[in-house]
Protein backbone atom coordinates (compact mmCIF):
# COMPACT_ATOMS: atom_id res chain seq x y z
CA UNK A 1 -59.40 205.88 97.72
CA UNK A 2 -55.89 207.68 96.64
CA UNK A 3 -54.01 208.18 99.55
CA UNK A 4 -51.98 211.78 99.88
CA UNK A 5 -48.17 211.68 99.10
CA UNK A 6 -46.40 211.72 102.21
CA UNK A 7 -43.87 215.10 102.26
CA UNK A 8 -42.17 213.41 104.86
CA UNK A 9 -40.58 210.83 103.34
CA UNK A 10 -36.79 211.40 102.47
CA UNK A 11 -34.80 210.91 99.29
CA UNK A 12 -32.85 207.70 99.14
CA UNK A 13 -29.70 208.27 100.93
CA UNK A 14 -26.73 206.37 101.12
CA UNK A 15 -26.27 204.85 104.17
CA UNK A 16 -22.52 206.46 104.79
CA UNK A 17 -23.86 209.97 104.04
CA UNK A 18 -27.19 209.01 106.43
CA UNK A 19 -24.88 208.29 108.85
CA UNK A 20 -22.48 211.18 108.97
CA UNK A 21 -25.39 213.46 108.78
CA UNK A 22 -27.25 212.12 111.95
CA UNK A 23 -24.20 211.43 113.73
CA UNK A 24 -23.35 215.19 113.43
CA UNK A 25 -27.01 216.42 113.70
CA UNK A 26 -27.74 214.44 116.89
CA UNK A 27 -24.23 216.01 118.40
CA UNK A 28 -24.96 219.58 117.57
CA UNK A 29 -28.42 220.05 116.71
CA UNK A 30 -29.17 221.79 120.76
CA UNK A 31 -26.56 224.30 119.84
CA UNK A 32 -27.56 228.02 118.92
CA UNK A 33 -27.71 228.87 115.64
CA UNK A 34 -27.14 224.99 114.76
CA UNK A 35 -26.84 225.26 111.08
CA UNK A 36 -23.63 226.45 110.23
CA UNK A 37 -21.73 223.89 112.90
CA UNK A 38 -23.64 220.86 110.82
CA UNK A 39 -22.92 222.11 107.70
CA UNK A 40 -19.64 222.44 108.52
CA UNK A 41 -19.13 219.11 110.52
CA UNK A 42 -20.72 217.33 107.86
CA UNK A 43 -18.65 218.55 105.21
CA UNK A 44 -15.33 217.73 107.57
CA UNK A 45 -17.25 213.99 108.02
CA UNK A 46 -17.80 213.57 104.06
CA UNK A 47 -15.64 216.34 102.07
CA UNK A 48 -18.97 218.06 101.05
CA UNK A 49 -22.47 218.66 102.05
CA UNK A 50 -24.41 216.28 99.55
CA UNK A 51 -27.38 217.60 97.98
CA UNK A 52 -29.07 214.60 98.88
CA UNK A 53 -28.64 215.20 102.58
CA UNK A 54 -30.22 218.65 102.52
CA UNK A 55 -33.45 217.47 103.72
CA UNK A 56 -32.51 215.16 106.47
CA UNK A 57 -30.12 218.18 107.69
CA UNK A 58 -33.39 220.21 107.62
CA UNK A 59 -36.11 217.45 109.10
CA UNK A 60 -33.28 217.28 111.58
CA UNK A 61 -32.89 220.62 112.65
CA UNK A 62 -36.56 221.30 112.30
CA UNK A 63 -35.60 223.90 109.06
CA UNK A 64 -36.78 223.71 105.72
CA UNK A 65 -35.12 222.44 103.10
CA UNK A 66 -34.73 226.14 101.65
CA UNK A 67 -33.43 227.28 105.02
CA UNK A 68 -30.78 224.68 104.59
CA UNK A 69 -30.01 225.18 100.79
CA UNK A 70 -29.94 228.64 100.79
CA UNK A 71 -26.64 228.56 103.39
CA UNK A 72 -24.89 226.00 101.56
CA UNK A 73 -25.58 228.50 98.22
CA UNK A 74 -24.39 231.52 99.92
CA UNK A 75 -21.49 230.65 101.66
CA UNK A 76 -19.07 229.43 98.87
CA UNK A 77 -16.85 227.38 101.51
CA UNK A 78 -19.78 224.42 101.14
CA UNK A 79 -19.34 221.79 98.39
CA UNK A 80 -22.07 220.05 97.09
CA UNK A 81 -20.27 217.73 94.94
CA UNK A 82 -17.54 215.68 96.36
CA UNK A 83 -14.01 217.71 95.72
CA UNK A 84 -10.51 215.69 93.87
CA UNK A 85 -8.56 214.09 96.38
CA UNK A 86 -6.79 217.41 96.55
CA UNK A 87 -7.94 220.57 97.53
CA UNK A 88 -5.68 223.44 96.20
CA UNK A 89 -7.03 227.29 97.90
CA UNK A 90 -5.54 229.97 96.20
CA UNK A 91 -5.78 233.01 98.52
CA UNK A 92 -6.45 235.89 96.90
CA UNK A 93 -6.23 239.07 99.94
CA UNK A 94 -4.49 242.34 98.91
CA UNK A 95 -0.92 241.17 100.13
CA UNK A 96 -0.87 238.27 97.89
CA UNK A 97 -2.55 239.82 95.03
CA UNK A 98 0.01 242.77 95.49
CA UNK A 99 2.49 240.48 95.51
CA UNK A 100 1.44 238.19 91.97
CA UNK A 101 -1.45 236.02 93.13
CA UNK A 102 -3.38 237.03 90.05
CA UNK A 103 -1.08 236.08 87.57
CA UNK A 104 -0.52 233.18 89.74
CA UNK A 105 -3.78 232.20 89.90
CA UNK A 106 -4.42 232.18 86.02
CA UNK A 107 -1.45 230.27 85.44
CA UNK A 108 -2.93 227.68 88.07
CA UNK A 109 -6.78 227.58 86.16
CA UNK A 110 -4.43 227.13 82.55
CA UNK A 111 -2.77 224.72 83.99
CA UNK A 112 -5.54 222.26 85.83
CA UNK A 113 -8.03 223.37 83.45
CA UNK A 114 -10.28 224.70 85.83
CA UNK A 115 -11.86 228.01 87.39
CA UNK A 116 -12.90 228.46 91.18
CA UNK A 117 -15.19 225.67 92.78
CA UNK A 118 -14.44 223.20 89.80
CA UNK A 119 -12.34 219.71 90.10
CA UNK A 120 -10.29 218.68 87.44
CA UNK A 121 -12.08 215.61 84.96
CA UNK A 122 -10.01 212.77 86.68
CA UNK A 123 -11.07 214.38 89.96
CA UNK A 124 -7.15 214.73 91.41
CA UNK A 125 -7.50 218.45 91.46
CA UNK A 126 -10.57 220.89 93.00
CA UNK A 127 -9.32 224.69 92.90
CA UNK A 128 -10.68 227.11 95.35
CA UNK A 129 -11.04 230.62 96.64
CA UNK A 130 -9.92 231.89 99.80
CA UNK A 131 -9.43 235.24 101.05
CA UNK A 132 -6.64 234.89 103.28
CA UNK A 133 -4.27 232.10 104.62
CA UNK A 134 -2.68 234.39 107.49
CA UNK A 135 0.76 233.75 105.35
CA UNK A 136 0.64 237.43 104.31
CA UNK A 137 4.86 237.45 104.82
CA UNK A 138 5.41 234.69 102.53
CA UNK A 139 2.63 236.01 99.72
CA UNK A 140 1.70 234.52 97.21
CA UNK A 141 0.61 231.73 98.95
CA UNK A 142 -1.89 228.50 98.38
CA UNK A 143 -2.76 225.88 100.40
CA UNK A 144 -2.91 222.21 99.24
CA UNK A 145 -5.10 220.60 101.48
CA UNK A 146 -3.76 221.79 104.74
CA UNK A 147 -0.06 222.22 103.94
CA UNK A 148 0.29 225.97 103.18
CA UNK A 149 2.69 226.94 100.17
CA UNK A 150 4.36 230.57 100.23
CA UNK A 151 6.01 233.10 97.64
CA UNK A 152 4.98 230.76 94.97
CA UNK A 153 5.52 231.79 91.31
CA UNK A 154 3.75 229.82 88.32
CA UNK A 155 7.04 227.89 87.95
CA UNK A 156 7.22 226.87 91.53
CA UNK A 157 3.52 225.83 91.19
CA UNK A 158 4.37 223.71 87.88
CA UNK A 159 7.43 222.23 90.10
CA UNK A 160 5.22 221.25 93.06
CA UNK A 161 2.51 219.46 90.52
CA UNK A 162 5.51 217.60 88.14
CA UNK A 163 6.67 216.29 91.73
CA UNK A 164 2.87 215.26 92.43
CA UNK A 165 2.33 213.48 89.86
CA UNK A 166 5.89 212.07 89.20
């Protein structure tokens, strides 16, 4: 007799991303409105919310898996792929864009090669979107990783990365 296929079962899941995700479920997972706290711990734990751990976040937090997916799609400060070993955020609010962020940012995209939510092809670099860094007196301003960068002109920005990668 075929037996049913059990919708239980979870993908394979590396054991370091297993781990991270129940350590932060079991932690957080009475809270109200539980979701977004995982999400977010569990992208602070690995750098990104794996697709892979979607449905042990949702088993977890008794959701379904489109419960869980469809916050991670909506809220563009979730990764799903693992970002470059540097994070640059390129805020883009009305002071900084008043004040050259858009020409800044396109000379940042020629430069790495990239647009929004991308990482560079030897994964050094992931650029992202962010709609202010509360640096509004020093605009334009990124943040690389979490050391913020004001009244930064494209050759400032070409400065900072010759120095990185000197």
């Amino acid at each position: 007799m075929k037996r049913a296929p059990n919708i239980n079962l979870l993908p394979d899941i590396p054991e370091d991303v297993r781990a991270a995700v129940l350590d932060v479920t079991t932690r957080l997972k009475d809270l109200p409105g539980a979701l977004l706290p995982v999400l977010h711990a569990v992208q602070k734990a690995l750098g990104y919310v794996p697709e892979i751990s979607v449905p042990l976040i949702a088993r977890e937090l008794n959701l379904s898996r489109a419960d869980v997916h469809g916050v991670i799609s909506f809220y563009h400060f979730f990764r799903s792929k693992a970002p470059g070993r540097r994070v640059i955020y390129v805020c883009r609010a009305e002071s900084c864009q008043a004040m050259g962020a858009v020409k800044l940012e396109k000379h940042i995209k020629q430069r790495l090669g990239v647009d929004f939510h991308e990482t560079t092809a030897d994964g050094a670099y992931s650029l992202e979107p962010v709609y202010c860094l509360g640096n509004c007196a020093c605009s334009p301003a990124i943040m690389v990783d979490d050391e913020l960068k004001g009244r930064l002109t494209p050759e400032r920005f070409d400065a900072w990365l010759a120095a990185e990668n000197g």
